[in-house]
Every structure is written in structure tokens, then in C-alpha cells.
C-alpha atoms as a PDB file:
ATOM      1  CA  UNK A   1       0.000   0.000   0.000  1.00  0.00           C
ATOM      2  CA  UNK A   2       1.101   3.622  -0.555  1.00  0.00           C
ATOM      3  CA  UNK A   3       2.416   5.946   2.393  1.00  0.00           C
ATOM      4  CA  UNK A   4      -0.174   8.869   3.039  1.00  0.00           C
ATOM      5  CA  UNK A   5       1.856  11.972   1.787  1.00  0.00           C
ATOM      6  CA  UNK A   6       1.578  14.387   4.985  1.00  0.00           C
ATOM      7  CA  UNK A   7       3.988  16.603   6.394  1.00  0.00           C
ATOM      8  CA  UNK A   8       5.225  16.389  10.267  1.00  0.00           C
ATOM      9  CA  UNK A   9       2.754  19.427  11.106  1.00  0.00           C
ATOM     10  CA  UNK A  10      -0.161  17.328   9.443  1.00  0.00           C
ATOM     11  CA  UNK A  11       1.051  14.407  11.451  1.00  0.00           C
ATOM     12  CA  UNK A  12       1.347  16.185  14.259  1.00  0.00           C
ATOM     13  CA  UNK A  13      -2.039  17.847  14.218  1.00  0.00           C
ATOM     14  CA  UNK A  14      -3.721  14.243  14.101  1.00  0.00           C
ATOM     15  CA  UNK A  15      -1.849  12.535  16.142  1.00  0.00           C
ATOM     16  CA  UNK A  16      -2.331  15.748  18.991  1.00  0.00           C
ATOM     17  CA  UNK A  17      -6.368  15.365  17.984  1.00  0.00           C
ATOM     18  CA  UNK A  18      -6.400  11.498  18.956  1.00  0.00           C
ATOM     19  CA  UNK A  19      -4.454  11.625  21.255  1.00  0.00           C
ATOM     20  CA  UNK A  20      -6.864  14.459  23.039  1.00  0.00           C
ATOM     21  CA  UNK A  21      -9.690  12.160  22.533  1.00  0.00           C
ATOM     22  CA  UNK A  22      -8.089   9.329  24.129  1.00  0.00           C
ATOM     23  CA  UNK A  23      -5.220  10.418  26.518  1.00  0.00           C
ATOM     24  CA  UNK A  24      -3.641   7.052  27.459  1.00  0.00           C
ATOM     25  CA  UNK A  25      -2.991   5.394  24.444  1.00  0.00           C
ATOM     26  CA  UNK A  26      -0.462   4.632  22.009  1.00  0.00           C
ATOM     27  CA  UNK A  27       1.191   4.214  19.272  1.00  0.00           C
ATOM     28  CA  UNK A  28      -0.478   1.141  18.033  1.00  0.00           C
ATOM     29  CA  UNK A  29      -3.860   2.643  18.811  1.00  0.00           C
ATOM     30  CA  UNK A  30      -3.563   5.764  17.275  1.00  0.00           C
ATOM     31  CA  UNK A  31      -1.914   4.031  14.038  1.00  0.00           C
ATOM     32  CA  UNK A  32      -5.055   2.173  14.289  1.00  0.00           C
ATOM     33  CA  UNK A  33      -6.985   5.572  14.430  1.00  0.00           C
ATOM     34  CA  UNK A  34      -5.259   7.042  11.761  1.00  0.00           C
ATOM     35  CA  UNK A  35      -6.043   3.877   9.184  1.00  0.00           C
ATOM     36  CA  UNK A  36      -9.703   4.130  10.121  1.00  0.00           C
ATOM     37  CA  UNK A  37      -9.411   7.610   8.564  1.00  0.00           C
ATOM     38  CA  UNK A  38      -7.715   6.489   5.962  1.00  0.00           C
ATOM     39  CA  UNK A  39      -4.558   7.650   6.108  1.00  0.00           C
ATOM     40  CA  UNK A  40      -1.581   5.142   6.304  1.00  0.00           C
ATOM     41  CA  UNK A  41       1.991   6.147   7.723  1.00  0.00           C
ATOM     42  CA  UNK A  42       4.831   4.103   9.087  1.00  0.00           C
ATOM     43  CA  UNK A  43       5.111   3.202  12.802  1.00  0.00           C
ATOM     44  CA  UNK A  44       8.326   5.072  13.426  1.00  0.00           C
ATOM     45  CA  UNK A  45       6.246   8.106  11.758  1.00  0.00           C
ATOM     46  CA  UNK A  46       3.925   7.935  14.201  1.00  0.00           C
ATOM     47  CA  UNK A  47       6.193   7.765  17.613  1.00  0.00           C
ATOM     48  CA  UNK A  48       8.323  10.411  16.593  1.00  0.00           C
ATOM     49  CA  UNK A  49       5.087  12.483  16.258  1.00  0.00           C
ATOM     50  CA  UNK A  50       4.066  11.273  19.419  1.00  0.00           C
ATOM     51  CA  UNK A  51       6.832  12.230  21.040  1.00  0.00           C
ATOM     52  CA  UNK A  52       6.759  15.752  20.019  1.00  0.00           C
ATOM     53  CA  UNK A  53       3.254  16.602  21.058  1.00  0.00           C
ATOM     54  CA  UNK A  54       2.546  14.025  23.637  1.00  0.00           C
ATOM     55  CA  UNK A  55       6.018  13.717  25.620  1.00  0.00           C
ATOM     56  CA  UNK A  56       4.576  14.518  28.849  1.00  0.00           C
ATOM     57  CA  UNK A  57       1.729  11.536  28.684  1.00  0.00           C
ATOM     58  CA  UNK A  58       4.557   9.795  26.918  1.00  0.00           C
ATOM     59  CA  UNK A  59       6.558   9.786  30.391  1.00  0.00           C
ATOM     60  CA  UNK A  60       3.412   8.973  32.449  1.00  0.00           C
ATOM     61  CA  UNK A  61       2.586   5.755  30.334  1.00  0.00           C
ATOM     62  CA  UNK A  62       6.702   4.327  30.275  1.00  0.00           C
ATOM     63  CA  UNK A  63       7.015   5.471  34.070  1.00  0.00           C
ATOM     64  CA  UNK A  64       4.652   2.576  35.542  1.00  0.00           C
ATOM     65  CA  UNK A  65       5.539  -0.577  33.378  1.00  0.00           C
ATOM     66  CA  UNK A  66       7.007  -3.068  35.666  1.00  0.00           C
ATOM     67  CA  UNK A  67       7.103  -2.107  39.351  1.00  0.00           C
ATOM     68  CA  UNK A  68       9.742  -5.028  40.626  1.00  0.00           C
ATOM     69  CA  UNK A  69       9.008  -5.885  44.162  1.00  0.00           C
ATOM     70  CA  UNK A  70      11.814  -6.210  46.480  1.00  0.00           C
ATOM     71  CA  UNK A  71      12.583  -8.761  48.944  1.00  0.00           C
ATOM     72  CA  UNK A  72      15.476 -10.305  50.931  1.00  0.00           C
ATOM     73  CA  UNK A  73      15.406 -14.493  51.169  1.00  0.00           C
ATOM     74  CA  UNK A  74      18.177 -16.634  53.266  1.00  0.00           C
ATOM     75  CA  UNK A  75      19.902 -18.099  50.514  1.00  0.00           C
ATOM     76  CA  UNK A  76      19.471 -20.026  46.986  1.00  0.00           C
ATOM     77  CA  UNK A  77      16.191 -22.336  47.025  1.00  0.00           C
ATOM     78  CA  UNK A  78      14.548 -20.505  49.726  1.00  0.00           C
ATOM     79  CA  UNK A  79      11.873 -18.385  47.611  1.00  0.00           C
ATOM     80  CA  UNK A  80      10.404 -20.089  44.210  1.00  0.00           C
ATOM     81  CA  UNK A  81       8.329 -18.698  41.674  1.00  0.00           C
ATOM     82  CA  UNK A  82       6.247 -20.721  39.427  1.00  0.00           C
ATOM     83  CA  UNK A  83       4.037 -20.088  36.097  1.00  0.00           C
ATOM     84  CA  UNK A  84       1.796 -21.275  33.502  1.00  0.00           C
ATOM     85  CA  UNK A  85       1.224 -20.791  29.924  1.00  0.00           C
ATOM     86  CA  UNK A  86      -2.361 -22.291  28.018  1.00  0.00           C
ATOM     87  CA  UNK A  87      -2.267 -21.136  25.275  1.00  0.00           C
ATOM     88  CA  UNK A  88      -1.959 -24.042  23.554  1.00  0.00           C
ATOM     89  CA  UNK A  89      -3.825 -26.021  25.587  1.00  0.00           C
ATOM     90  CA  UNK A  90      -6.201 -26.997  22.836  1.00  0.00           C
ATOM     91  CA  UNK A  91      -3.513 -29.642  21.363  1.00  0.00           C
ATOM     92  CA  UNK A  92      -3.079 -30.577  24.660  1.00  0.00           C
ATOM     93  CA  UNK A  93       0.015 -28.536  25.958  1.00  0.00           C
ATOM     94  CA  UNK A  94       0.486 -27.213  29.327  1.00  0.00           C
ATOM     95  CA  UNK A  95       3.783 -25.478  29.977  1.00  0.00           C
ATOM     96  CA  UNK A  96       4.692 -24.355  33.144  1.00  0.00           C
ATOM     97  CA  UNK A  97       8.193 -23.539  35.325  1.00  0.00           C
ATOM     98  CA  UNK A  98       9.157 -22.816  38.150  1.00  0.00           C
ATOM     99  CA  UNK A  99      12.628 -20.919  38.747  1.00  0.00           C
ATOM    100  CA  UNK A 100      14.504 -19.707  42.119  1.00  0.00           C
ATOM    101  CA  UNK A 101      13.719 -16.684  42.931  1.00  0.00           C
ATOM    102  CA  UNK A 102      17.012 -15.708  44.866  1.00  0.00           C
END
């Protein structure tokens, strides 16, 4: 498919209207935004736009990814954390693991 030919301003001015709309997401929402109205540009097109008119809410939404909790165990084997993954438990696969968590 062809790029939409728009300039950074253009860009910029959508990408500020969505992201007014909806404060919180990103760039994979707005890109799907943007191809509802028809206009298609490349990802990276998109972020660095983002990042010019939304850096603020772009902070906010990186700040709270992973908060790692911290703890203190005696030694090796003393804490253990375990997991699961179904998604391919309709062929009849259940994976799960357990690692130390020290």
C-alpha cells in the first residue's frame, strides 16, 4: 500500500487530535486511528510524532511498566516462583516452570 503523503505538522495535528480524545494510548492505537481515517503512515512516523506533542503523557505511560518488588530471602532455594502458559492447551500442551527466585 502507498504511504499517506503528509507533512510532520499534518502528522502532528492528528496525532495531537487522537491523542486528546483518548489520553492514554499509544502508538499502536492511534496508528489504528489514523487507518480508520484512511490515512496510512509508518510506525516510526507515528512515535516520533508522538513524542513531540505528547512527551509529557509519553513519560506517564513508560514510568509505571514493571514495578519489581523487592525482597530479601536466606539463601538459593529458599523463595520459588512458578508459572503457567495455556495457550496451547487446545492440542493438549500445558507449559509451566518454576525458577529460584534468589
Amino acid at each position: 500500500r502507498e504511504w499517506s503523503d503528509l507533512t510532520d505538522d499534518e502528522i502532528d495535528e492528528l496525532v495531537s487530535e487522537i491523542s486528546l480524545a483518548h489520553p492514554f494510548v499509544g502508538t499502536t492505537i492511534i496508528l489504528g486511528h489514523l487507518e480508520a481515517r484512511e490515512v496510512h503512515l509508518p510506525r516510526e512516523r507515528v512515535q516520533e510524532s508522538l513524542r513531540r506533542v505528547d512527551l509529557l503523557e509519553l513519560n506517564f505511560r513508560w514510568s509505571g511498566i514493571i514495578k519489581r518488588r523487592v525482597y530479601r530471602v536466606r539463601g538459593a532455594n529458599a523463595l520459588w516462583h512458578n508459572d503457567g502458559n495455556e495457550k496451547l492447551r487446545s492440542w493438549g500442551f500445558w507449559v509451566h516452570g518454576c525458577i529460584d527466585g534468589h
